[in-house]
N, C-alpha and C. Protein backbone atom coordinates (compact mmCIF):
# COMPACT_ATOMS: atom_id res chain seq x y z
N UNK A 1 23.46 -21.94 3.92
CA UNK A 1 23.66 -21.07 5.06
C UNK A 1 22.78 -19.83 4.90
N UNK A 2 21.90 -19.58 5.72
CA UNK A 2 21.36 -18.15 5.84
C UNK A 2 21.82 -16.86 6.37
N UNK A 3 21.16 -15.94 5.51
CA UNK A 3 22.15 -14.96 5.69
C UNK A 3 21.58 -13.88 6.57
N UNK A 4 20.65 -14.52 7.62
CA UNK A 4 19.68 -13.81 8.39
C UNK A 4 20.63 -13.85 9.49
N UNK A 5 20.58 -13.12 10.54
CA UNK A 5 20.96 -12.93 12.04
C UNK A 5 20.12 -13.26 12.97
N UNK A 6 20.53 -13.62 14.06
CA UNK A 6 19.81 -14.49 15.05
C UNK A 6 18.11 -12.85 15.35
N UNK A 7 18.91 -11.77 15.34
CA UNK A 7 18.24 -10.32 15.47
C UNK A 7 17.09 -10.10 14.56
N UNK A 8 17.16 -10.82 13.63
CA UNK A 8 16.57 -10.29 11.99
C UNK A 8 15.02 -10.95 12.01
N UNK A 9 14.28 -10.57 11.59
CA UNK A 9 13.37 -10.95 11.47
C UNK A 9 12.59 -11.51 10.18
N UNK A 10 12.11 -12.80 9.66
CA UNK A 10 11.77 -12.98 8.33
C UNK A 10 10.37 -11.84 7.85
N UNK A 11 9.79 -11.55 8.83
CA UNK A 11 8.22 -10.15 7.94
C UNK A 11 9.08 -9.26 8.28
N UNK A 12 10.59 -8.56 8.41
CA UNK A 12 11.14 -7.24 8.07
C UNK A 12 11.50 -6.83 6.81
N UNK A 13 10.39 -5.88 6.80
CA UNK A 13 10.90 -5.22 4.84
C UNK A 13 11.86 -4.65 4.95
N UNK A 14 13.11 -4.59 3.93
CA UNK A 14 13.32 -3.60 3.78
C UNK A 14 13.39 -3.03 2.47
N UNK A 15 13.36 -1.13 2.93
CA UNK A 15 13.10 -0.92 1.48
C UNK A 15 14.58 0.17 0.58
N UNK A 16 14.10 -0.10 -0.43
CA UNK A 16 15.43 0.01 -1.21
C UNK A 16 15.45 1.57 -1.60
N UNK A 17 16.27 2.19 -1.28
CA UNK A 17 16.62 3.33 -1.06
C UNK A 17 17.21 4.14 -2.11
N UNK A 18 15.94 4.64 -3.20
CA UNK A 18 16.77 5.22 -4.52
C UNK A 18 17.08 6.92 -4.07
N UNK A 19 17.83 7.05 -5.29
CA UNK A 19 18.28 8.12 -5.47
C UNK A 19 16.84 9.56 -5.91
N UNK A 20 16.99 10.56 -4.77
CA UNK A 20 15.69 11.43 -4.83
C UNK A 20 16.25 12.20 -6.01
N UNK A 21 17.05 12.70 -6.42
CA UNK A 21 17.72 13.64 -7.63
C UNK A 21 17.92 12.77 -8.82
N UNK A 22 17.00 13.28 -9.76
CA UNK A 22 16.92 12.53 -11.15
C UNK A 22 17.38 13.46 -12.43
N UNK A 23 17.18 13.35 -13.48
CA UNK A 23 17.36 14.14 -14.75
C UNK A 23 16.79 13.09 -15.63
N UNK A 24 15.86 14.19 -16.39
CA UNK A 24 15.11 13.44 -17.37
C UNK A 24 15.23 14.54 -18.59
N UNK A 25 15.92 13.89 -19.74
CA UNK A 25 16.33 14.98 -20.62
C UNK A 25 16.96 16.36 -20.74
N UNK A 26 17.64 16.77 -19.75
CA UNK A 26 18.23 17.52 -18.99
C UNK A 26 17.67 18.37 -18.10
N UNK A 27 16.65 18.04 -17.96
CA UNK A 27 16.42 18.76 -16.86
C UNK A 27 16.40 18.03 -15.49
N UNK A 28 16.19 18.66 -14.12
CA UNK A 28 16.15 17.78 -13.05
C UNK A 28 14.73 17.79 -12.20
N UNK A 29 14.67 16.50 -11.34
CA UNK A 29 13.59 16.56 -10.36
C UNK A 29 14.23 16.09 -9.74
N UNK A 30 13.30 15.92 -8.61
CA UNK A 30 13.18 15.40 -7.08
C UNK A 30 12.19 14.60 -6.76
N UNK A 31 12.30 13.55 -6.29
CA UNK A 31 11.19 12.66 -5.91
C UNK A 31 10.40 12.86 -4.10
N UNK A 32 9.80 12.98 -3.76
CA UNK A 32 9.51 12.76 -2.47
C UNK A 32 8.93 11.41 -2.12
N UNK A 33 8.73 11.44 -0.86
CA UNK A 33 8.32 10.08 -0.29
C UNK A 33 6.81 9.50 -0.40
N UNK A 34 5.94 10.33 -1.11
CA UNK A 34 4.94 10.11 -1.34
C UNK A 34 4.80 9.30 -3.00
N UNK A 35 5.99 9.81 -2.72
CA UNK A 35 5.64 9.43 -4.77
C UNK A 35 5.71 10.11 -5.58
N UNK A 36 5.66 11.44 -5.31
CA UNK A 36 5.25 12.61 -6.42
C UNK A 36 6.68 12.84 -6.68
N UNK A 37 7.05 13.78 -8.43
CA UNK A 37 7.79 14.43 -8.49
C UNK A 37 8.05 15.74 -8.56
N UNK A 38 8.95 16.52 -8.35
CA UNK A 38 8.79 17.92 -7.92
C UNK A 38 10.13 18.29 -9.01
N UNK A 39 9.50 19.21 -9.97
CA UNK A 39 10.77 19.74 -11.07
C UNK A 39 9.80 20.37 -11.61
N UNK A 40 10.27 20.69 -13.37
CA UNK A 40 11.84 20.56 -13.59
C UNK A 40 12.82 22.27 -12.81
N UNK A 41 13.89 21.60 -12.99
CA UNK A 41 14.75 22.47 -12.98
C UNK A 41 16.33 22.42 -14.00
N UNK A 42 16.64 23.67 -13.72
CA UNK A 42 17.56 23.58 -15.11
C UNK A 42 18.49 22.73 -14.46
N UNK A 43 19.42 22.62 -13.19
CA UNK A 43 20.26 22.52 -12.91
C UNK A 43 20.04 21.88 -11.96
N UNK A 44 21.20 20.67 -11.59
CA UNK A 44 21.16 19.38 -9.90
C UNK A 44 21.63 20.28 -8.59
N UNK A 45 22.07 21.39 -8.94
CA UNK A 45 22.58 21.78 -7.70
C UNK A 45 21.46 22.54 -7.17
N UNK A 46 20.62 23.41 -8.51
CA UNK A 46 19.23 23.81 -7.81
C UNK A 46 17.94 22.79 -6.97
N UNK A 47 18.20 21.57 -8.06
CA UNK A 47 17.00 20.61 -7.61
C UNK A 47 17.91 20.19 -6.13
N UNK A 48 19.22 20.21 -5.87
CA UNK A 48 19.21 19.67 -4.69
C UNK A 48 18.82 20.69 -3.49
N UNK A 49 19.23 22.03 -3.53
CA UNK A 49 18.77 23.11 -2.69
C UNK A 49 17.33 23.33 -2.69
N UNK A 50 16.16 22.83 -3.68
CA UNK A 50 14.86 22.77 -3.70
C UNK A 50 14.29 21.27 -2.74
N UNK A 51 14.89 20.77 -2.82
CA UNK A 51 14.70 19.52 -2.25
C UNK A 51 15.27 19.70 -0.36
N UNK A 52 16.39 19.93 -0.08
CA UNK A 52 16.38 20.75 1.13
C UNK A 52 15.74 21.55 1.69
N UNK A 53 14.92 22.59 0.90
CA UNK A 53 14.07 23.05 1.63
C UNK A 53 12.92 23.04 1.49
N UNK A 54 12.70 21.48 0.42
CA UNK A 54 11.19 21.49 0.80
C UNK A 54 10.98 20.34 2.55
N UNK A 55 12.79 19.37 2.76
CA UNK A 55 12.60 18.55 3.54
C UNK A 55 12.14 19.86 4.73
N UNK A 56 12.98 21.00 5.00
CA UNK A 56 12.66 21.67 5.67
C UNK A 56 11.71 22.11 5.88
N UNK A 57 11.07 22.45 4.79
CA UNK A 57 9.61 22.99 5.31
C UNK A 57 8.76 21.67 6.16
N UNK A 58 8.74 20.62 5.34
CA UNK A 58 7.87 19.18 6.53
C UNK A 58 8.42 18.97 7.94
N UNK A 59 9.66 19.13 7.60
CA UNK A 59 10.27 19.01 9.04
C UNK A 59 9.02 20.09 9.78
N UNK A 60 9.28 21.26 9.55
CA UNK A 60 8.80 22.54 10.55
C UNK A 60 7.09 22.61 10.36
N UNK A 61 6.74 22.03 9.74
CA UNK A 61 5.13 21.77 9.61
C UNK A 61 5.13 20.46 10.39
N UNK A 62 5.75 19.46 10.37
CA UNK A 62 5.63 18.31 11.38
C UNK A 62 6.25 19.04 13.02
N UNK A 63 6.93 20.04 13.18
CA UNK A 63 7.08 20.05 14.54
C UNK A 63 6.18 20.95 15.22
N UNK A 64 5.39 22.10 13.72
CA UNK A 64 4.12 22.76 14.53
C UNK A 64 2.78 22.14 14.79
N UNK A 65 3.17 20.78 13.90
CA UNK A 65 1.54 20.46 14.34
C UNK A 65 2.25 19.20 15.73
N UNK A 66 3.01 18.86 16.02
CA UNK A 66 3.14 17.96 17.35
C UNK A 66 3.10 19.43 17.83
N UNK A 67 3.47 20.42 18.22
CA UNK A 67 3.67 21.30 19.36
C UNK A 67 2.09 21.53 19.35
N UNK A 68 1.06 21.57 18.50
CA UNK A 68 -0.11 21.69 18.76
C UNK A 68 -1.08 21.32 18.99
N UNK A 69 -0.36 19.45 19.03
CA UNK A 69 -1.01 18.52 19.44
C UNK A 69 -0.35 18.24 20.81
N UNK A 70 0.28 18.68 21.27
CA UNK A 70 0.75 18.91 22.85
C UNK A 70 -0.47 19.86 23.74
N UNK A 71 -0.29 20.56 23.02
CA UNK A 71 -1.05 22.18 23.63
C UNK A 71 -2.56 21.64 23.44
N UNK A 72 -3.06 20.71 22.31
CA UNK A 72 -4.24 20.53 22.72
C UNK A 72 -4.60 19.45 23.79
N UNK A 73 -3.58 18.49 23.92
CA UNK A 73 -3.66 17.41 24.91
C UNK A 73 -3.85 18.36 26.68
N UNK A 74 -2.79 19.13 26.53
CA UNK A 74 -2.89 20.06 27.61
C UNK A 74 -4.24 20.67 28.22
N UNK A 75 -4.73 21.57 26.73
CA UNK A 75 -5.80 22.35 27.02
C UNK A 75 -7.05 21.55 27.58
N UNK A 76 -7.29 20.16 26.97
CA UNK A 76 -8.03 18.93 27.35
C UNK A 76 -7.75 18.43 28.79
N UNK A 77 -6.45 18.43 29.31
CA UNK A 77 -6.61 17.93 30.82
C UNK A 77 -7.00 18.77 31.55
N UNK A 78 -6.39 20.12 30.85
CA UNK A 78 -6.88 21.21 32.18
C UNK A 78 -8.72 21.10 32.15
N UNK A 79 -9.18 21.49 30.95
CA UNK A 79 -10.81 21.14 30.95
C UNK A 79 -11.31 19.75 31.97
N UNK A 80 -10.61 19.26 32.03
CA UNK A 80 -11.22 17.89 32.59
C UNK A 80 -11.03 17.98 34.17
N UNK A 81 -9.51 18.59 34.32
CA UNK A 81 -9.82 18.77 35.80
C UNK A 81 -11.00 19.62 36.13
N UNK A 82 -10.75 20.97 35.45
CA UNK A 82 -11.84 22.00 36.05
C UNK A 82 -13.14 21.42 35.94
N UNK A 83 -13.52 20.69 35.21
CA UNK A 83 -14.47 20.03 35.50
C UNK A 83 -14.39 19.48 36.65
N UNK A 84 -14.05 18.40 36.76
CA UNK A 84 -14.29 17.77 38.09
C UNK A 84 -14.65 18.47 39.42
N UNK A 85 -13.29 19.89 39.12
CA UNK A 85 -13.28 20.56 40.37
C UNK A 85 -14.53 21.32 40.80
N UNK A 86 -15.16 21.53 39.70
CA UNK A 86 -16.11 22.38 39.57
C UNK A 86 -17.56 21.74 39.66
N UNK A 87 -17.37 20.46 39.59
CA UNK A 87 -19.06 19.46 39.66
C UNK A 87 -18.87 19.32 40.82
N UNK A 88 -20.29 20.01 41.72
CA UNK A 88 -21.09 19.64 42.82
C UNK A 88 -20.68 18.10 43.38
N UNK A 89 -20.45 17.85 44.70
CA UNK A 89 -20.28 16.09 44.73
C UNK A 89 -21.80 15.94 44.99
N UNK A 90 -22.23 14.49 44.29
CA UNK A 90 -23.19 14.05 44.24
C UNK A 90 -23.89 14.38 42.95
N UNK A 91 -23.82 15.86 42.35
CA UNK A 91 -24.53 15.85 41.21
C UNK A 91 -23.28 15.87 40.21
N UNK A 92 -22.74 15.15 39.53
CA UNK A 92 -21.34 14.87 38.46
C UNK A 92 -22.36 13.67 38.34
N UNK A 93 -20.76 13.29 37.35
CA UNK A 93 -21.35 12.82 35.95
C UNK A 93 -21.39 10.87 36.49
């Protein structure tokens, strides 16, 4: 019997979800999603409040660069209209 669902797909990875808070000889790290580790620290309750705000900081660096990849999509249509509006008919592109 398989233990797949009619939903499931056989090329769906999934991936296995370790624990980001480690201790290695007493001290602690943090793993991120890249791979890297980020320590030491003396204590798990620090590495976990270091780890919160480093998610925070990506969070807020991922929402300034979409807000600035908005604003440039923007700044690009408006250029494109004024163009248009602005080429002579007959002499454009």
């Amino acid at each position: 019997m398989s233990s797949l669902r009619k939903q499931d797909s056989l090329t769906h990875t999934s991936y296995a979800r370790s624990e980001r808070i480690f201790d290695d000889s007493g001290l602690w790290y943090f793993r991120t999603r890249e791979g890297g580790q980020v320590g030491p620290f003396r204590y798990e309750s620090e590495a976990r409040q270091m780890l919160a705000s480093f998610i925070s900081d990506i969070q807020s660096k991922e929402a300034e660069a979409a807000r600035s990849q908005k604003l440039h999509l923007r700044r690009n249509a408006i250029a494109s209209i004024a163009e248009q509006i602005m080429t002579p008919a007959g002499f454009g592109h």
